[in-house]
C-alpha atoms as a PDB file:
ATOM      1  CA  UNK A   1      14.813 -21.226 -32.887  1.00  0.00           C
ATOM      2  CA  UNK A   2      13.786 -24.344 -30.712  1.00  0.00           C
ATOM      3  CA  UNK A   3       9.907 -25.251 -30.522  1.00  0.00           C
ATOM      4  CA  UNK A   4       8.635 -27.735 -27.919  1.00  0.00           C
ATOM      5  CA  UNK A   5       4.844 -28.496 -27.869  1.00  0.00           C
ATOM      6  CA  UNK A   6       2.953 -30.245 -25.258  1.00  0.00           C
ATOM      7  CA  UNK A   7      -0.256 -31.340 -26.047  1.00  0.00           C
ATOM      8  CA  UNK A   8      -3.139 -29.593 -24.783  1.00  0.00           C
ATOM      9  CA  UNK A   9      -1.373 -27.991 -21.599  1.00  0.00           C
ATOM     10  CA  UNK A  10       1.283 -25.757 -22.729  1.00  0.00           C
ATOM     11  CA  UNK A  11       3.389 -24.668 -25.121  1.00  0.00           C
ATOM     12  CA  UNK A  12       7.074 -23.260 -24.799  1.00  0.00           C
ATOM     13  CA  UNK A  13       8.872 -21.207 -27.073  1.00  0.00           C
ATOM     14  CA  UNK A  14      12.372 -20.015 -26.456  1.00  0.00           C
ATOM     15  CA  UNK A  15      14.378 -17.274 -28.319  1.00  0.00           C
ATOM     16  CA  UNK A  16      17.841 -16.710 -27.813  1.00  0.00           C
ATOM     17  CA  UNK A  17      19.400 -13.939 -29.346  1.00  0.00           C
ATOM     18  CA  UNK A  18      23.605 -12.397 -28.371  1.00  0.00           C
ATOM     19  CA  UNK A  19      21.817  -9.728 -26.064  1.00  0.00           C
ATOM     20  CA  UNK A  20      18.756 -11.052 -24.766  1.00  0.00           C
ATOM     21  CA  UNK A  21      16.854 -14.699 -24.662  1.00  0.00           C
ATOM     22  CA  UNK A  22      13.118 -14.815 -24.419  1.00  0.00           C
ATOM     23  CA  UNK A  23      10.265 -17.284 -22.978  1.00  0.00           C
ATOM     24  CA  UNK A  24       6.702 -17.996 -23.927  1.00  0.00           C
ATOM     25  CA  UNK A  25       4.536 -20.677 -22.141  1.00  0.00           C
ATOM     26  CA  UNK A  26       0.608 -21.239 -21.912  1.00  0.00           C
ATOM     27  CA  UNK A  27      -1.225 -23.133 -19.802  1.00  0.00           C
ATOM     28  CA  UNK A  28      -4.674 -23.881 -18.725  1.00  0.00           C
ATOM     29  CA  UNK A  29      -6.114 -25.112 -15.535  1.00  0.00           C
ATOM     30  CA  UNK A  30      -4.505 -22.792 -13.159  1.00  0.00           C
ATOM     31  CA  UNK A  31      -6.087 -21.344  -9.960  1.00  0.00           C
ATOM     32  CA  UNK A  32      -3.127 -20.596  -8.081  1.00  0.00           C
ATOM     33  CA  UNK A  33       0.463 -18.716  -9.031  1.00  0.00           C
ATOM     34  CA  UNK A  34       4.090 -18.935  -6.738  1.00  0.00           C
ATOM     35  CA  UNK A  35       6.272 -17.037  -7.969  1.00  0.00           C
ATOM     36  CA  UNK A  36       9.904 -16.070  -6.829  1.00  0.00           C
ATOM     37  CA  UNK A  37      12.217 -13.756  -8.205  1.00  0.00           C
ATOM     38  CA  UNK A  38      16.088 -12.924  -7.108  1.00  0.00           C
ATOM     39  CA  UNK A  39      15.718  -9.232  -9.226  1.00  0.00           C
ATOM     40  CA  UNK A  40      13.618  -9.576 -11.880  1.00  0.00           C
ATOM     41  CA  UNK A  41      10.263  -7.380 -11.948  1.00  0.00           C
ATOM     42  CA  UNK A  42       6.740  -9.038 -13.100  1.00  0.00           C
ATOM     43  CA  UNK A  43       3.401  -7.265 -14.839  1.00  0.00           C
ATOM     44  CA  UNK A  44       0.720  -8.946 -13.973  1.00  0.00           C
ATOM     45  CA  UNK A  45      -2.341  -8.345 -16.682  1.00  0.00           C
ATOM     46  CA  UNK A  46      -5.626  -9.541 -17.635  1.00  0.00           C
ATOM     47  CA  UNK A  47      -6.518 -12.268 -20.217  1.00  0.00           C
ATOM     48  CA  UNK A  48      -9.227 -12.238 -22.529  1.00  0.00           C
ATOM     49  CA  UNK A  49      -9.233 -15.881 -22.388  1.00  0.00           C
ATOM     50  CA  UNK A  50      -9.170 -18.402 -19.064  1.00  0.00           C
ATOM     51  CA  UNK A  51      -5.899 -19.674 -19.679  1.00  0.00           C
ATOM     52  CA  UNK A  52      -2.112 -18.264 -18.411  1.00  0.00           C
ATOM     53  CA  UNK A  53       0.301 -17.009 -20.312  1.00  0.00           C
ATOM     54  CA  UNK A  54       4.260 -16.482 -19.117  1.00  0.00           C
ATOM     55  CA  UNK A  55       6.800 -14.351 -20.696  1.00  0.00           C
ATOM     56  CA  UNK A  56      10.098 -13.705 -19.897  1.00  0.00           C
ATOM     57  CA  UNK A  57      12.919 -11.689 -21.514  1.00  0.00           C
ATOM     58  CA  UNK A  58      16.476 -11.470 -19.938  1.00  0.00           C
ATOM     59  CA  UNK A  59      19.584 -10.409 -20.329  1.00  0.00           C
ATOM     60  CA  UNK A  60      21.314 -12.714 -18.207  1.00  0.00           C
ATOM     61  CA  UNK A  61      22.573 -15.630 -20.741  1.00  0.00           C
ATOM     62  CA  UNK A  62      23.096 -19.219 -19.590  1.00  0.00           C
ATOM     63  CA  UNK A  63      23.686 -17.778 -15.976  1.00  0.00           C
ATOM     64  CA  UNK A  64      19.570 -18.000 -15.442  1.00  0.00           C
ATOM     65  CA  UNK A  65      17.884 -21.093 -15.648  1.00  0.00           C
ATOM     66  CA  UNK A  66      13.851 -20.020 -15.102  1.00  0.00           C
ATOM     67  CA  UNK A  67      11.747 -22.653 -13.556  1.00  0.00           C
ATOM     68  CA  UNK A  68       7.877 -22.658 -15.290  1.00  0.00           C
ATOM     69  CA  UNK A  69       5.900 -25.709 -14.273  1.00  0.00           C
ATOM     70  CA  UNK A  70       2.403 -26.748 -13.839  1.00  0.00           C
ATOM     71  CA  UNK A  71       1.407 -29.044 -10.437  1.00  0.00           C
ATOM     72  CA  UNK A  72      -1.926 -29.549 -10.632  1.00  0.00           C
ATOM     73  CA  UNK A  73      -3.603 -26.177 -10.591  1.00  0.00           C
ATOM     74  CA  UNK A  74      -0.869 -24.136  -9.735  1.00  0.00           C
ATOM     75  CA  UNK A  75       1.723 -22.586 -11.448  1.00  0.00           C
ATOM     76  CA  UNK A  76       5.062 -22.695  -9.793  1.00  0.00           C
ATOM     77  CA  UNK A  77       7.808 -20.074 -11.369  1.00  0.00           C
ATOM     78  CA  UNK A  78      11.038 -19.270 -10.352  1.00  0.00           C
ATOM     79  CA  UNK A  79      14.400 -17.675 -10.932  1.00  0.00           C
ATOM     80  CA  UNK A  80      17.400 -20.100 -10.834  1.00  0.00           C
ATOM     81  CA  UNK A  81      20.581 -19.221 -11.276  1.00  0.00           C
ATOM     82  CA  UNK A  82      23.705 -21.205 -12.018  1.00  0.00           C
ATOM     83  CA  UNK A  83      26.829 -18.721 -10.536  1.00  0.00           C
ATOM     84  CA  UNK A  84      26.700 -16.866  -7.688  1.00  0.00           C
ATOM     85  CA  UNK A  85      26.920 -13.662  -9.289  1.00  0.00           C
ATOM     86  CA  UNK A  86      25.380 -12.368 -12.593  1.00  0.00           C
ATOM     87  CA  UNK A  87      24.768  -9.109 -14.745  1.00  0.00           C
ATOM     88  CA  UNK A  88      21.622  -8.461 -16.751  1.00  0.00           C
ATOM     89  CA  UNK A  89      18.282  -7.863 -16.034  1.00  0.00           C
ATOM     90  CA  UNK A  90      14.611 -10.067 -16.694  1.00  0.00           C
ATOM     91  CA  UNK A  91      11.403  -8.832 -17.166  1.00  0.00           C
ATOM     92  CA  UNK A  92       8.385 -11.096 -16.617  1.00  0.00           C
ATOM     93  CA  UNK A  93       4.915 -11.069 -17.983  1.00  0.00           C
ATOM     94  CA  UNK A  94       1.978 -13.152 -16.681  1.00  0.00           C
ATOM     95  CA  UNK A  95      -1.506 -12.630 -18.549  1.00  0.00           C
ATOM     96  CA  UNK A  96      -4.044 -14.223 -16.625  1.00  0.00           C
ATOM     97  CA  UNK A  97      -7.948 -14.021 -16.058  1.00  0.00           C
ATOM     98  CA  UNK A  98      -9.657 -12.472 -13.017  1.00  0.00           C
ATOM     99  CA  UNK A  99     -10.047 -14.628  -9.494  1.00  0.00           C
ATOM    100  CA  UNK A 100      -6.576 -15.904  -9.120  1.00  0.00           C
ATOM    101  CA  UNK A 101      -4.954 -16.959  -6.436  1.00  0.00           C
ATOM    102  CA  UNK A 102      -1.481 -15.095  -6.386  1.00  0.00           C
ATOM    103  CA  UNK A 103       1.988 -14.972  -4.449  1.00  0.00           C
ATOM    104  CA  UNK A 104       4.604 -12.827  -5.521  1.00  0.00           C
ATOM    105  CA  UNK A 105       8.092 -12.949  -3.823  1.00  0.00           C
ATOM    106  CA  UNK A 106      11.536 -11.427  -4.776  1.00  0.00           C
ATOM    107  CA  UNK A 107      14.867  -9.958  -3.468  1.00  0.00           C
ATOM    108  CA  UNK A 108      15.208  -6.632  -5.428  1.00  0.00           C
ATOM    109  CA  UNK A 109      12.259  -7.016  -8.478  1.00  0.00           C
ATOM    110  CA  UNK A 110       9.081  -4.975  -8.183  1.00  0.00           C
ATOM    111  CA  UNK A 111       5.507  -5.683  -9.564  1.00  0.00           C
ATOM    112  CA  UNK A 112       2.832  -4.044 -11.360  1.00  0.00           C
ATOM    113  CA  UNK A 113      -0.562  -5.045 -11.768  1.00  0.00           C
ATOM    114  CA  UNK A 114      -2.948  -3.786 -13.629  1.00  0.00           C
ATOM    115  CA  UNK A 115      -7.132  -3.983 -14.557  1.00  0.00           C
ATOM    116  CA  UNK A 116      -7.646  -7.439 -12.464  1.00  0.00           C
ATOM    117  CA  UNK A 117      -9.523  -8.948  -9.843  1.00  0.00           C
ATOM    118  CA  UNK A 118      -7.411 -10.890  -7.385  1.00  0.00           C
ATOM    119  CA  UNK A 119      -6.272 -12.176  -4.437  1.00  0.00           C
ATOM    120  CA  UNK A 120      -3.002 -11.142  -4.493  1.00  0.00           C
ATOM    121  CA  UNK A 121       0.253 -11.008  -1.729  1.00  0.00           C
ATOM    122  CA  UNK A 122       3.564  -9.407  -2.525  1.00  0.00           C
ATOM    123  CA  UNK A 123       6.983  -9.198  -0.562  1.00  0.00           C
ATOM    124  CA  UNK A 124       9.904  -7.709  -2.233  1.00  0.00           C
ATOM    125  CA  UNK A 125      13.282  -6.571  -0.552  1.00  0.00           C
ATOM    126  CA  UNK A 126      13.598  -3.298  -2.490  1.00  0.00           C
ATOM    127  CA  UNK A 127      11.186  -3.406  -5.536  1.00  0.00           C
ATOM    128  CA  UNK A 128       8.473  -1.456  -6.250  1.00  0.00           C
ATOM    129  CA  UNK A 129       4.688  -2.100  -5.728  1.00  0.00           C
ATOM    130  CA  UNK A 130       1.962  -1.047  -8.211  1.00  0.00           C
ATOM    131  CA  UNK A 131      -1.621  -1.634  -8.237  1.00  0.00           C
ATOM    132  CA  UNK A 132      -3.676   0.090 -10.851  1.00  0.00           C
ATOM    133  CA  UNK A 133      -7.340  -0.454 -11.594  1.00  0.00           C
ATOM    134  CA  UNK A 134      -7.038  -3.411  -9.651  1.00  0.00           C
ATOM    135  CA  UNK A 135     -10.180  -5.164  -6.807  1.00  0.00           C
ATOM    136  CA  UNK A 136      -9.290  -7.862  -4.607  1.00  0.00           C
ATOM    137  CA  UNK A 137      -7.844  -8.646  -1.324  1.00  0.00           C
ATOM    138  CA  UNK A 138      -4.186  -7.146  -1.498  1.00  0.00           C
ATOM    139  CA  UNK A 139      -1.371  -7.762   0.792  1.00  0.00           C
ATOM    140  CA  UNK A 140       2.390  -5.925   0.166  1.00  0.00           C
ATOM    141  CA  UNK A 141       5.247  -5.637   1.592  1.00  0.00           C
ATOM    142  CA  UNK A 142       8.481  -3.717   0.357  1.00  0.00           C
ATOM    143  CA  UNK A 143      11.452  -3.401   2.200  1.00  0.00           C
ATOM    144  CA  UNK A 144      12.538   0.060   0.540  1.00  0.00           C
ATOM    145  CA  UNK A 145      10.584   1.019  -2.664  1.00  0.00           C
ATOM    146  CA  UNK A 146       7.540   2.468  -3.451  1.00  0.00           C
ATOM    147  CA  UNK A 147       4.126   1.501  -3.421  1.00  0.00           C
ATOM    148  CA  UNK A 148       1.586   3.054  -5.509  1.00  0.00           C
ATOM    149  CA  UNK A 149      -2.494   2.321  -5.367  1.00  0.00           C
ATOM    150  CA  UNK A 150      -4.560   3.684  -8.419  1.00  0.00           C
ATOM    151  CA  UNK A 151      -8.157   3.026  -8.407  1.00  0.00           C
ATOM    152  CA  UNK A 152      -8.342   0.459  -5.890  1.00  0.00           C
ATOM    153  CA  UNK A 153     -11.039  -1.782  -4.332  1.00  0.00           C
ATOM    154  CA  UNK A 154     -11.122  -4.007  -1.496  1.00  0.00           C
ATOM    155  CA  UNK A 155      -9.473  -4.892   1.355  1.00  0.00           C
ATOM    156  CA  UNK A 156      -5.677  -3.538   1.123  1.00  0.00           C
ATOM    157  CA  UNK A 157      -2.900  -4.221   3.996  1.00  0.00           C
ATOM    158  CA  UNK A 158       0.676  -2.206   2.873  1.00  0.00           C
ATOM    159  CA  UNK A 159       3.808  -2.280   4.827  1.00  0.00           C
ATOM    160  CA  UNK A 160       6.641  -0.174   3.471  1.00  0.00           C
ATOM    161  CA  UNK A 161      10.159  -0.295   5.380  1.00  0.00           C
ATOM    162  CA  UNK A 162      11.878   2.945   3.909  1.00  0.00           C
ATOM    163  CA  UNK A 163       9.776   3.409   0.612  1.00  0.00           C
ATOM    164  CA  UNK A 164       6.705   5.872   0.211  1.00  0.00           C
ATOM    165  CA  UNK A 165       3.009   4.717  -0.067  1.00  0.00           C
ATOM    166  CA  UNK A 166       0.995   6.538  -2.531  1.00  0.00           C
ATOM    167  CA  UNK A 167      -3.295   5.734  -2.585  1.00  0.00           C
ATOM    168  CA  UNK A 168      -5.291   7.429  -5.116  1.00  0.00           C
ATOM    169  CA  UNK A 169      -8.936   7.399  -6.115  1.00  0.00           C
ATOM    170  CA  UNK A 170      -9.381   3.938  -4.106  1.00  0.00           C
ATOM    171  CA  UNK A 171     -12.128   2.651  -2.026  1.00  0.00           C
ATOM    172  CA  UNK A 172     -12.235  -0.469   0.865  1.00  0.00           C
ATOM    173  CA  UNK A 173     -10.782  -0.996   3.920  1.00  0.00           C
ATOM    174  CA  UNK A 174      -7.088   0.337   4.135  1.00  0.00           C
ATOM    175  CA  UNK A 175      -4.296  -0.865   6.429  1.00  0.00           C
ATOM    176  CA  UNK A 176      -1.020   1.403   5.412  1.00  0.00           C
ATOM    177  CA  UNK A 177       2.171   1.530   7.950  1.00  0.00           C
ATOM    178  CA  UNK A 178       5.561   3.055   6.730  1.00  0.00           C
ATOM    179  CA  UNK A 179       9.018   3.050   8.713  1.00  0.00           C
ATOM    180  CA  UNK A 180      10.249   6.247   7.416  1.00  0.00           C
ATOM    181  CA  UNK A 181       8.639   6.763   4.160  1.00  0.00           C
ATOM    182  CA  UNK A 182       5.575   9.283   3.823  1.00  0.00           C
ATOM    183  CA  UNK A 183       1.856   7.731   3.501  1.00  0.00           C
ATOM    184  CA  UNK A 184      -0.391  10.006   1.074  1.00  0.00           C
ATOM    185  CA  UNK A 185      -3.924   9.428   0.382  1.00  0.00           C
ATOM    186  CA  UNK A 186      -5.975  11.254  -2.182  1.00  0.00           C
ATOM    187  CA  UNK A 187      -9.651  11.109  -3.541  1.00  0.00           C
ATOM    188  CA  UNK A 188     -10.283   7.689  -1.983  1.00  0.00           C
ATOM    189  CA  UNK A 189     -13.069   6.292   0.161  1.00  0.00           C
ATOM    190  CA  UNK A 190     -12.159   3.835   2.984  1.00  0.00           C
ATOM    191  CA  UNK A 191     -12.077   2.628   6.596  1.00  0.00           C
ATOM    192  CA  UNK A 192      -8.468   3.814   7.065  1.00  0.00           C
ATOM    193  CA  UNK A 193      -5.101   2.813   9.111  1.00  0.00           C
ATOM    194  CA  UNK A 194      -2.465   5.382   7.949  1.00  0.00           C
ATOM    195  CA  UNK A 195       1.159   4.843   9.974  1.00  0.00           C
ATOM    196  CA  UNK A 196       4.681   6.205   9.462  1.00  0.00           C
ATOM    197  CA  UNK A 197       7.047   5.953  11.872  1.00  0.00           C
ATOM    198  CA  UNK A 198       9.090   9.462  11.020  1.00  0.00           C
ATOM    199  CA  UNK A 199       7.361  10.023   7.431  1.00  0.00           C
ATOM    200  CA  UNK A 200       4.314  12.306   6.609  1.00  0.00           C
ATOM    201  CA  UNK A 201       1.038  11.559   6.505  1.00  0.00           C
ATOM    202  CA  UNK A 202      -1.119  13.766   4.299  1.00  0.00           C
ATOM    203  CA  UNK A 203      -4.680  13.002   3.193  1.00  0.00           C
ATOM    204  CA  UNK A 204      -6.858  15.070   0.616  1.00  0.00           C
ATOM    205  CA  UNK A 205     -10.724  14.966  -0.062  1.00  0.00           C
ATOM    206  CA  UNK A 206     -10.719  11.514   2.024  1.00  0.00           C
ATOM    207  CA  UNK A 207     -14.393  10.341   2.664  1.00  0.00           C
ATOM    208  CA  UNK A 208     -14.196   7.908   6.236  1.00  0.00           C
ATOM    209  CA  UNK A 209     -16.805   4.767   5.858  1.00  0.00           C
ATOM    210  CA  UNK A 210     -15.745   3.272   9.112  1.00  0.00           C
ATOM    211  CA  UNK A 211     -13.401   4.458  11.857  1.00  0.00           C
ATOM    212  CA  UNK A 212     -10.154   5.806  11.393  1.00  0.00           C
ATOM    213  CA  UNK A 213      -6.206   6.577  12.614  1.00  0.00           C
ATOM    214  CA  UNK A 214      -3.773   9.084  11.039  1.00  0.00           C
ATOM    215  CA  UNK A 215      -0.313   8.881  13.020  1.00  0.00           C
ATOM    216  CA  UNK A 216       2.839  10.007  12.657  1.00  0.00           C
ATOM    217  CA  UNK A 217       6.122   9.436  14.878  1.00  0.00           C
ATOM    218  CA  UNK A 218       8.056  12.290  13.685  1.00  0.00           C
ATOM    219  CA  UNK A 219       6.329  13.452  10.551  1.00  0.00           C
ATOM    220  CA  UNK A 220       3.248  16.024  10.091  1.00  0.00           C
ATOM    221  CA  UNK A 221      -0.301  14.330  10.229  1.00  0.00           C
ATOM    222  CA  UNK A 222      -2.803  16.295   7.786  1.00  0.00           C
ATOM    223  CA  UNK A 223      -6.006  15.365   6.683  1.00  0.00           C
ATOM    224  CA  UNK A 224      -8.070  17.128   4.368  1.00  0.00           C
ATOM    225  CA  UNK A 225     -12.042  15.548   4.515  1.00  0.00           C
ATOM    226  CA  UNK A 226     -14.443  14.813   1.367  1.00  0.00           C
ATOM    227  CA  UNK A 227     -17.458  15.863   3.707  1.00  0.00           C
ATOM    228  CA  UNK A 228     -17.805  15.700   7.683  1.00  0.00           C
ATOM    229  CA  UNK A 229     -16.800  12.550   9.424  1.00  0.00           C
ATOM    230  CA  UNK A 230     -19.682   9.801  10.171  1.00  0.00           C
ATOM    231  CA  UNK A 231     -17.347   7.798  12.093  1.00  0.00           C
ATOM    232  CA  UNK A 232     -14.843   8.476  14.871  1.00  0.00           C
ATOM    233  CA  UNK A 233     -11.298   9.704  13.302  1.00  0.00           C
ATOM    234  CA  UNK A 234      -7.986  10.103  14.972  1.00  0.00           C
ATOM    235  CA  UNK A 235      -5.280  12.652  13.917  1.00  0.00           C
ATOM    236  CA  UNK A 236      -1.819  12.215  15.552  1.00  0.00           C
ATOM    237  CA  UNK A 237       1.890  13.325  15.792  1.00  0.00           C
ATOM    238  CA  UNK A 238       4.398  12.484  18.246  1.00  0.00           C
ATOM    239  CA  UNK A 239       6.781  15.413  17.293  1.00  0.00           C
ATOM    240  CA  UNK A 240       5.089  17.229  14.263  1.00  0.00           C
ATOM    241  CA  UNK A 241       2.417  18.706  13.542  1.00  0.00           C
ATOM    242  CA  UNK A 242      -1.164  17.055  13.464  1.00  0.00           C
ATOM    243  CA  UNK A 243      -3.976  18.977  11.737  1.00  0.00           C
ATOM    244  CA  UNK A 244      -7.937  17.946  11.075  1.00  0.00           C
ATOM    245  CA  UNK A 245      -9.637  20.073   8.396  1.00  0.00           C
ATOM    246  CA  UNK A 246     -13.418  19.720   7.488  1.00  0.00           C
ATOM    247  CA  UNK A 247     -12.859  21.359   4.361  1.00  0.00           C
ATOM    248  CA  UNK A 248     -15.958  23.979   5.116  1.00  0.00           C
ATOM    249  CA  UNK A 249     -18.196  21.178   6.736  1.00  0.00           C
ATOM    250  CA  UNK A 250     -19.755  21.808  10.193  1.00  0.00           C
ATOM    251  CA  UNK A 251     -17.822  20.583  13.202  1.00  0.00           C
ATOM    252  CA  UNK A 252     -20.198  17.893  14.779  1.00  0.00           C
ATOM    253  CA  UNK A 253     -18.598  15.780  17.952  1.00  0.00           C
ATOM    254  CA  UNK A 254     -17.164  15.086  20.325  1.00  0.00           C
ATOM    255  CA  UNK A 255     -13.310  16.831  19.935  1.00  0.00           C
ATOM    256  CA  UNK A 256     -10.922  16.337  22.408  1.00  0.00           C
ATOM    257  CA  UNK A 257      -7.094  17.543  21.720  1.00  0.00           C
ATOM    258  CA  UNK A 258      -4.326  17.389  22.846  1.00  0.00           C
ATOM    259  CA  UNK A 259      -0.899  18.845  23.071  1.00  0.00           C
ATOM    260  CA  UNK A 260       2.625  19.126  25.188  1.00  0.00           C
ATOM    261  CA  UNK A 261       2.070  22.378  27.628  1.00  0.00           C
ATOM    262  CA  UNK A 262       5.745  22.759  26.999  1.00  0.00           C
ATOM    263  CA  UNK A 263       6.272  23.274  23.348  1.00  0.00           C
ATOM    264  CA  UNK A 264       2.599  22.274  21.925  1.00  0.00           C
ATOM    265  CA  UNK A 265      -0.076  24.151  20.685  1.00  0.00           C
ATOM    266  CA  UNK A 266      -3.675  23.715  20.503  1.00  0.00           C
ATOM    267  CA  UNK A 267      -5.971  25.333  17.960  1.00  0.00           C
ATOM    268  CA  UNK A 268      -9.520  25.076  17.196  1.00  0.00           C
ATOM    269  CA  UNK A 269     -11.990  27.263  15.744  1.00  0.00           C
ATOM    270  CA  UNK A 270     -14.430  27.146  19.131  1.00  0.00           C
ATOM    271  CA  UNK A 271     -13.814  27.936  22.708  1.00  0.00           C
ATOM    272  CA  UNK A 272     -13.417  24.773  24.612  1.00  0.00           C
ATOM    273  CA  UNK A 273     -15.651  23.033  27.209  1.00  0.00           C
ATOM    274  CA  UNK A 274     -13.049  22.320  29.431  1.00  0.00           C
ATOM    275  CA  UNK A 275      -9.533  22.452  29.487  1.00  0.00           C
ATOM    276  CA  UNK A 276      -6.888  19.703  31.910  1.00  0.00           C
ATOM    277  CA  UNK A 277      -3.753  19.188  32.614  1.00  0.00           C
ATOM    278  CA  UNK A 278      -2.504  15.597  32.620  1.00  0.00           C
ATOM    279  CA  UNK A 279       1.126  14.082  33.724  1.00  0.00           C
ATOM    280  CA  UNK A 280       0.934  11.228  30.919  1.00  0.00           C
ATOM    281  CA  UNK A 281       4.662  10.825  30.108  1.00  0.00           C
ATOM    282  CA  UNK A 282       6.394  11.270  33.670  1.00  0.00           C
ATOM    283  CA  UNK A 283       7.437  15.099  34.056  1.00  0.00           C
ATOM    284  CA  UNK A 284       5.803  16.246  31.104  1.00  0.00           C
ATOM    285  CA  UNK A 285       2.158  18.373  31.072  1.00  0.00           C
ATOM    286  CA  UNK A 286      -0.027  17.372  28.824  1.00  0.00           C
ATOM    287  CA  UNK A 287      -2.769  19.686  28.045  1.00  0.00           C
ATOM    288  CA  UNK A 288      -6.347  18.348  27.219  1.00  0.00           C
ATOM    289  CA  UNK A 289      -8.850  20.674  25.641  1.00  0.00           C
ATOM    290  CA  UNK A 290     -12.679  18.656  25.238  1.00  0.00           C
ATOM    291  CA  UNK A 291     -15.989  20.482  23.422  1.00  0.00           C
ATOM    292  CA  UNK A 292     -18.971  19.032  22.555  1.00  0.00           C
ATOM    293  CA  UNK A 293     -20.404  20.338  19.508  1.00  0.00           C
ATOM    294  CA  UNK A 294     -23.715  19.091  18.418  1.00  0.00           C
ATOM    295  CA  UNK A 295     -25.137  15.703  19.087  1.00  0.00           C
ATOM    296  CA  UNK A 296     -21.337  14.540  20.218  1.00  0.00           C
ATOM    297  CA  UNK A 297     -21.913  11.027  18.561  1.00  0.00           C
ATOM    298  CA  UNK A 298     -18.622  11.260  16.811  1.00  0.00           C
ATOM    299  CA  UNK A 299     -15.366  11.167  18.496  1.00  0.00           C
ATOM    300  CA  UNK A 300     -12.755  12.970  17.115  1.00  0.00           C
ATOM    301  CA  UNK A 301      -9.100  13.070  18.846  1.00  0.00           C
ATOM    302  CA  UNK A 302      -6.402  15.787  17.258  1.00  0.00           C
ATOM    303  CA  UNK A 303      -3.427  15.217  19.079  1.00  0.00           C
ATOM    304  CA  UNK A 304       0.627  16.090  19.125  1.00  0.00           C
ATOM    305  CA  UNK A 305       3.552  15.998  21.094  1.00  0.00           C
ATOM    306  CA  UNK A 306       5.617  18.996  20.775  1.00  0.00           C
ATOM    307  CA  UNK A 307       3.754  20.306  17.459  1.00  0.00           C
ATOM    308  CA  UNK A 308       1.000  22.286  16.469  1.00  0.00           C
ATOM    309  CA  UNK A 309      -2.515  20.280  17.275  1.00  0.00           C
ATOM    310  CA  UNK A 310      -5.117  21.680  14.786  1.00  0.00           C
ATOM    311  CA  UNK A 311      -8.648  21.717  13.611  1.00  0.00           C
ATOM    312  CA  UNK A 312      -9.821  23.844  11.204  1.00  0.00           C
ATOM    313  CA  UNK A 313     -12.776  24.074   9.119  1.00  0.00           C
END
């Protein structure tokens, strides 16, 4: 065992064992965190204390040479490795206090975070994203994996390429767009931005506090509400099915849907105010049903392509 102490900053402890070799540092002082990873995954946790701790197990020998330094107030880490190819695996662990500053980059390594107050930006080729129990500003981005959001608040901004997006129990304003992975929302409260280019997007007991979009390219676009819209919504498919329920709440707005006279259909639980046929897309029909049901203050659009466009309640 090698010990190296420096005063009042940090302190480094390394443990090197035939299977795995281990890192502690501490420091104090820090505001900001950079850290880049070529696979290895991160947990990000709260302190009890103001300082920052680092840990690090890996698997990967003398091949990995991690990079822990303090400029100033912020902590730079990264992954450096000696060959061009290596085997093994490294786990990071950061313990820091609430109101950092942090950046979170790597090729294949995911990140958790968990029960902290942050501002907080993530890009990772293929990892996966988890937020639990967390309030900040959030911004991820994931080429392929997953991204799950437990008990969220703030302002969150998710890009997934291939990967799904999961939202649970979460509150803020919500930004979520997914290539070809599915978008689900449950139990959450939000001003909401829900996009997948050929995934599903399904919503359950979702409570609007501002305006909101629900698209999908290909997929099915369902949305389940808390309680009746008090701000416009917009439910959309460009192939699949798009469907509005009010989950037993009264139908107050102004509705206008829409669907391909071809191979759409339109259903609502209310005769229409008028009905039009529009040429939108070149040779193709596009039928337009509009109602006004109560005051009309609140728009709300149901639309699909060649699906089934409809609002229940």
């Amino acid at each position: 065992m090698k010990i190296v102490v420096f005063p009042l900053l940090m302190i480094v402890l390394w443990v090197s064992s035939s299977n795995a070799q281990q890192l502690h540092k501490s420091f104090t002082g820090i505001k900001k965190i950079r850290m880049s990873t070529t696979s290895g995954d991160c947990l990000l946790k709260k302190s009890n204390s103001s300082s920052v701790t680092v840990d690090l197990e890996h698997t990967f020998g003398e091949a990995l040479s991690p990079e822990v330094e303090q400029n100033g107030d912020v902590l730079e880490i990264r992954e450096i490795f000696r060959s061009g190819s290596s085997r093994g695996n490294s786990k990071w662990t950061i313990t820091i206090p609430d109101g950092m500053d942090v950046r979170f980059s790597s090729g294949s390594g995911g990140i958790e975070v968990a029960q902290l107050s942050l501002d907080l930006k993530v890009n990772t080729g293929s990892g996966n994203f988890t937020l639990a129990t967390v309030k900040g500003d959030v911004k991820g981005s994931s080429g392929s994996g997953n991204v799950s959001v437990d008990n969220y608040a703030g302002e969150l901004n998710i890009n997934s390429g291939s990967g799904e997006i999961a939202v649970r129990k979460s509150e803020g304003d919500m930004n979520l767009n997914g290539g070809s992975g599915n978008i689900r929302i449950a139990d959450s409260k939000a001003s909401f931005s829900a996009n997948s280019g050929s995934g599903n997007v399904i919503g359950s007991n979702v409570t609007l506090t501002g305006g909101s979009k629900f698209n999908s390219g290909s997929g099915d676009a369902e949305i389940l509400l808390a309680v009746a819209p008090s701000y416009n919504i917009s439910v959309n498919s460009g192939s699949g099915d798009s469907q509005l329920d009010f989950n037993g709440a009264k139908i107050e707005g102004e509705v206008v849907m829409k669907a391909n006279k071809k191979n759409g259909i339109i259903k609502a639980p209310f005769d229409f105010d008028k009905t039009e046929e529009l040429n939108e897309h070149g040779d193709q029909v596009i039928v337009k049903k509009t109602a006004i049901k109560g005051n009309g203050n609140i728009k709300i659009a149901v639309s699909t392509g060649s699906g089934a466009a409809v609002l229940k309640n």
